[in-house]
Protein backbone atom coordinates (compact mmCIF):
# COMPACT_ATOMS: atom_id res chain seq x y z
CA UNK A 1 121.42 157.15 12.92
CA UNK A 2 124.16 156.17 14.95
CA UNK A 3 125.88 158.30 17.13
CA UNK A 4 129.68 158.54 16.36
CA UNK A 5 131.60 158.96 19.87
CA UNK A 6 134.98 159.69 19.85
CA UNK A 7 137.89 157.74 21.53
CA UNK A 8 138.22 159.93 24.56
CA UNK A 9 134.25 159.67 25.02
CA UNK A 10 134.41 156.59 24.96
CA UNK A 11 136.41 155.74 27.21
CA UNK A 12 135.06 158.54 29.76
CA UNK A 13 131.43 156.36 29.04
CA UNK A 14 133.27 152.84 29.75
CA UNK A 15 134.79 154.79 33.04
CA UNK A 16 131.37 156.39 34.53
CA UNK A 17 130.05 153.01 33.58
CA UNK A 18 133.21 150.76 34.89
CA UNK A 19 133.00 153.53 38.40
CA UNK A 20 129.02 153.27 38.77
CA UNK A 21 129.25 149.49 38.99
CA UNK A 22 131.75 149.94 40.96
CA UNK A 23 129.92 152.50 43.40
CA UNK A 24 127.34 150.08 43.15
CA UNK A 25 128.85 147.03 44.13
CA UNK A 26 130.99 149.06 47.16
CA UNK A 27 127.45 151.06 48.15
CA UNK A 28 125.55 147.43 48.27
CA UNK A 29 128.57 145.47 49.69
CA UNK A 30 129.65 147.49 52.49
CA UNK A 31 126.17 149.28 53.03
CA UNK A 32 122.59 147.70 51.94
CA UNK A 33 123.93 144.25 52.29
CA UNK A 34 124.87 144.74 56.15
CA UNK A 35 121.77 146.91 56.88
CA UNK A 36 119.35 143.96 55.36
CA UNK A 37 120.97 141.41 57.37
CA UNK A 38 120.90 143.71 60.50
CA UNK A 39 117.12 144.38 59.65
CA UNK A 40 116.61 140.54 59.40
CA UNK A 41 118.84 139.54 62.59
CA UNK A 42 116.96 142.84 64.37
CA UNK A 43 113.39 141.30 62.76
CA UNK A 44 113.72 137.87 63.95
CA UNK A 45 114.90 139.68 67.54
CA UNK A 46 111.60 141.18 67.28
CA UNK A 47 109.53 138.48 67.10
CA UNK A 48 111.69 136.14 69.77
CA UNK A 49 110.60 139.21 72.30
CA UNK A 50 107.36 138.76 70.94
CA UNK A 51 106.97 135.39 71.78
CA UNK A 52 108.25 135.94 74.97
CA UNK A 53 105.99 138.65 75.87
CA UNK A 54 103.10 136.48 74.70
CA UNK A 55 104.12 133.54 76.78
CA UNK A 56 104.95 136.16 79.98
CA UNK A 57 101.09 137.42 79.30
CA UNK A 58 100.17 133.75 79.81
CA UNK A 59 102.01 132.77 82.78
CA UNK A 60 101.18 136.46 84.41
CA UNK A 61 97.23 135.35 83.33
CA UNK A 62 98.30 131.59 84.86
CA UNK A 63 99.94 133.84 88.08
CA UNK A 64 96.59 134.90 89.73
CA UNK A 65 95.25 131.60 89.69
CA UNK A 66 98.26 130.03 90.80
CA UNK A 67 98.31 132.07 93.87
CA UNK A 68 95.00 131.69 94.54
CA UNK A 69 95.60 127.56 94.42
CA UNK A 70 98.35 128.23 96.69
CA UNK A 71 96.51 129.87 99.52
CA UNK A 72 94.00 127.45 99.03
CA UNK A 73 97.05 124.58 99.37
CA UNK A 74 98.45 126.31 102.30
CA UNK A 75 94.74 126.49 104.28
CA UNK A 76 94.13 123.05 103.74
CA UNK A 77 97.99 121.73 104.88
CA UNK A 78 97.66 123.77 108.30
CA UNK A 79 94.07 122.33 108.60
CA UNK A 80 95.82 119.14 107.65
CA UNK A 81 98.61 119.93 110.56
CA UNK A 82 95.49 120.55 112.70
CA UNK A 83 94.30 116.85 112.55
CA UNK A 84 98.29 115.50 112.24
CA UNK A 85 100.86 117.69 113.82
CA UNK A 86 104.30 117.25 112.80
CA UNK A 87 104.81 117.28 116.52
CA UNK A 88 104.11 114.96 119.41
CA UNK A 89 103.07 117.75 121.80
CA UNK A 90 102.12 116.04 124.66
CA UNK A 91 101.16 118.90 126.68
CA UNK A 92 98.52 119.72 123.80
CA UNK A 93 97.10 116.71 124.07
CA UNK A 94 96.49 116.76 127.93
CA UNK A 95 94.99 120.14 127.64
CA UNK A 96 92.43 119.26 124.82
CA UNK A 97 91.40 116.39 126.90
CA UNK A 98 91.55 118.14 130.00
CA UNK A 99 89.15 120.69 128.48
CA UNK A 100 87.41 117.83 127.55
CA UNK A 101 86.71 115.89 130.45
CA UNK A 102 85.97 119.22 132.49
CA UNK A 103 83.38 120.35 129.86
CA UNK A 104 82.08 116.76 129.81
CA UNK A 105 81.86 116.09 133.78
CA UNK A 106 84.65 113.51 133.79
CA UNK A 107 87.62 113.01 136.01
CA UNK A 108 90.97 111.85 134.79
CA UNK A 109 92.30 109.84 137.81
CA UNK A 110 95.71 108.91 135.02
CA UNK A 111 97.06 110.24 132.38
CA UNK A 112 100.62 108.16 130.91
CA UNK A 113 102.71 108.88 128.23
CA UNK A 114 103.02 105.35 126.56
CA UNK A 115 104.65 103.09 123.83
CA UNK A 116 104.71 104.54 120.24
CA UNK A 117 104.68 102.58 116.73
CA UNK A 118 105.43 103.93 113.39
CA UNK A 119 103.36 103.31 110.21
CA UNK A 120 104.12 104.53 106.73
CA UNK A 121 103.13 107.99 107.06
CA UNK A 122 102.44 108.61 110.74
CA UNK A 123 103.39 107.38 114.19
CA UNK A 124 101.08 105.96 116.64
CA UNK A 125 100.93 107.63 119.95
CA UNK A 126 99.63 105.81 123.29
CA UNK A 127 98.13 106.77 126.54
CA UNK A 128 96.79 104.81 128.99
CA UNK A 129 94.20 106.59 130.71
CA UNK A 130 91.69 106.23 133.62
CA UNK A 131 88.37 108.22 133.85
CA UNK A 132 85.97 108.72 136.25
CA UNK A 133 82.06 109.97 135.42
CA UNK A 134 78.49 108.68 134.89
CA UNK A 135 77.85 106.32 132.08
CA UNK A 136 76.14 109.00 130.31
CA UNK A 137 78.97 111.74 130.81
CA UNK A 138 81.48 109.28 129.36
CA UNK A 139 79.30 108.54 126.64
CA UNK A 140 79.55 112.31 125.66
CA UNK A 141 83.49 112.44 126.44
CA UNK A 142 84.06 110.11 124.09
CA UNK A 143 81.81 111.65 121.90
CA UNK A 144 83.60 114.86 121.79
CA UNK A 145 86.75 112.98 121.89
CA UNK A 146 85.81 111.70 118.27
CA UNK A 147 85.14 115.14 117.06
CA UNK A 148 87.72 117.14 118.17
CA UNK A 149 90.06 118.96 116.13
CA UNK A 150 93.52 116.72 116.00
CA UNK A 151 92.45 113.07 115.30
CA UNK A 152 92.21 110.73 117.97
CA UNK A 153 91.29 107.58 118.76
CA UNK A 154 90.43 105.02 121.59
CA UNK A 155 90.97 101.57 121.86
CA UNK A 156 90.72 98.88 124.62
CA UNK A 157 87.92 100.25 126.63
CA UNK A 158 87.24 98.56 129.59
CA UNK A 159 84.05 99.27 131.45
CA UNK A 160 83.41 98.41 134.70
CA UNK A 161 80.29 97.93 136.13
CA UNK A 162 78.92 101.31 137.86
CA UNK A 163 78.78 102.47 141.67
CA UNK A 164 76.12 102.87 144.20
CA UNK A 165 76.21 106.71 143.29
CA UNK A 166 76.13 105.82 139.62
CA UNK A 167 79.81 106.47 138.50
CA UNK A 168 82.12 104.16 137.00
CA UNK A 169 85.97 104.50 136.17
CA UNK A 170 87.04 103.48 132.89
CA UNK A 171 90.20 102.50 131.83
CA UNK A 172 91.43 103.09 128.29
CA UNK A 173 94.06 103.71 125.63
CA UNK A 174 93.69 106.98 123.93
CA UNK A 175 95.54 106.87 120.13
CA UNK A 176 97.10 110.05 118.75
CA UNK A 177 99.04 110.12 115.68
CA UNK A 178 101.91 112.61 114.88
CA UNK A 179 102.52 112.68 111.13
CA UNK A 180 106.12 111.37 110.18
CA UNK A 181 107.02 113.73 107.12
């Protein structure tokens, strides 16, 4: 049981047909075709950001600690600067050992700027000095000497034999060192 169509119906069927590929091919050329490709291009968009939100979570985790190794960084340099200024400061200097020598019972009969040498990393700052005290208040000037704050050192001691009343002057060179960064 065929079904007889005539001419004209046939060639309205091979029209809807010949239009409905054709509104077909325009509706998926000019419309689903470019919204895929913008949901792909707006899909792999989304996960770029994604990645980069991920990896900003990190570094804003990593941020915290970082900070926290950065104060630590910046107590230890100016305890650092403490024990090697960048500076030679002699005024400083005289002062600390002032401080010193009064606290200690010790008279500084000379104080003099001297010569300087430069190492690697640091330069090498002398001054010749001359004290006056009891053996035992020397003893303890030195001591504090070697644990004060900025670093110092003393070399070529020279100890004379002491007085009727007990006191001796000593002549030394006191090292400082100034760092050279």
């Amino acid at each position: 049981m065929a079904i007889q169509l005539s001419k004209q119906q046939q060639q309205y069927i091979a029209a809807g047909t010949f239009l409905f590929a054709a509104f077909g091919f325009v509706y998926v050329k000019f419309f689903w075709m470019p919204i895929a490709q913008a949901k792909a291009e707006a899909a792999q968009k989304i996960e770029e950001i994604e990645a980069k939100i991920v990896k900003a979570k990190q570094q804003a985790a990593r941020l915290e600690r970082l900070q926290a190794e950065i104060a630590s960084l910046n107590e230890r340099a100016i305890e650092a600067e403490k024990r090697l200024p960048k500076t030679k400061s002699v005024p400083d200097i005289l002062l600390s050992i002032s401080a010193l020598a009064q606290k200690n019972r010790v008279i500084i009969t000379s104080f003099t700027p001297g010569p300087q040498r430069s190492q690697t990393y640091f330069i090498e700052l002398q001054y010749p000095l001359s004290v006056r005290g009891s053996y035992h208040n020397l003893g303890r000037f030195f001591a504090a000497l070697s644990l004060e704050e900025r670093i110092f050192n003393v070399s070529n001691i020279n100890y004379p034999t002491a007085d009727a009343m007990g006191e001796m002057t000593v002549t030394f060179t006191l090292l400082s060192y100034q760092y050279k960064g």
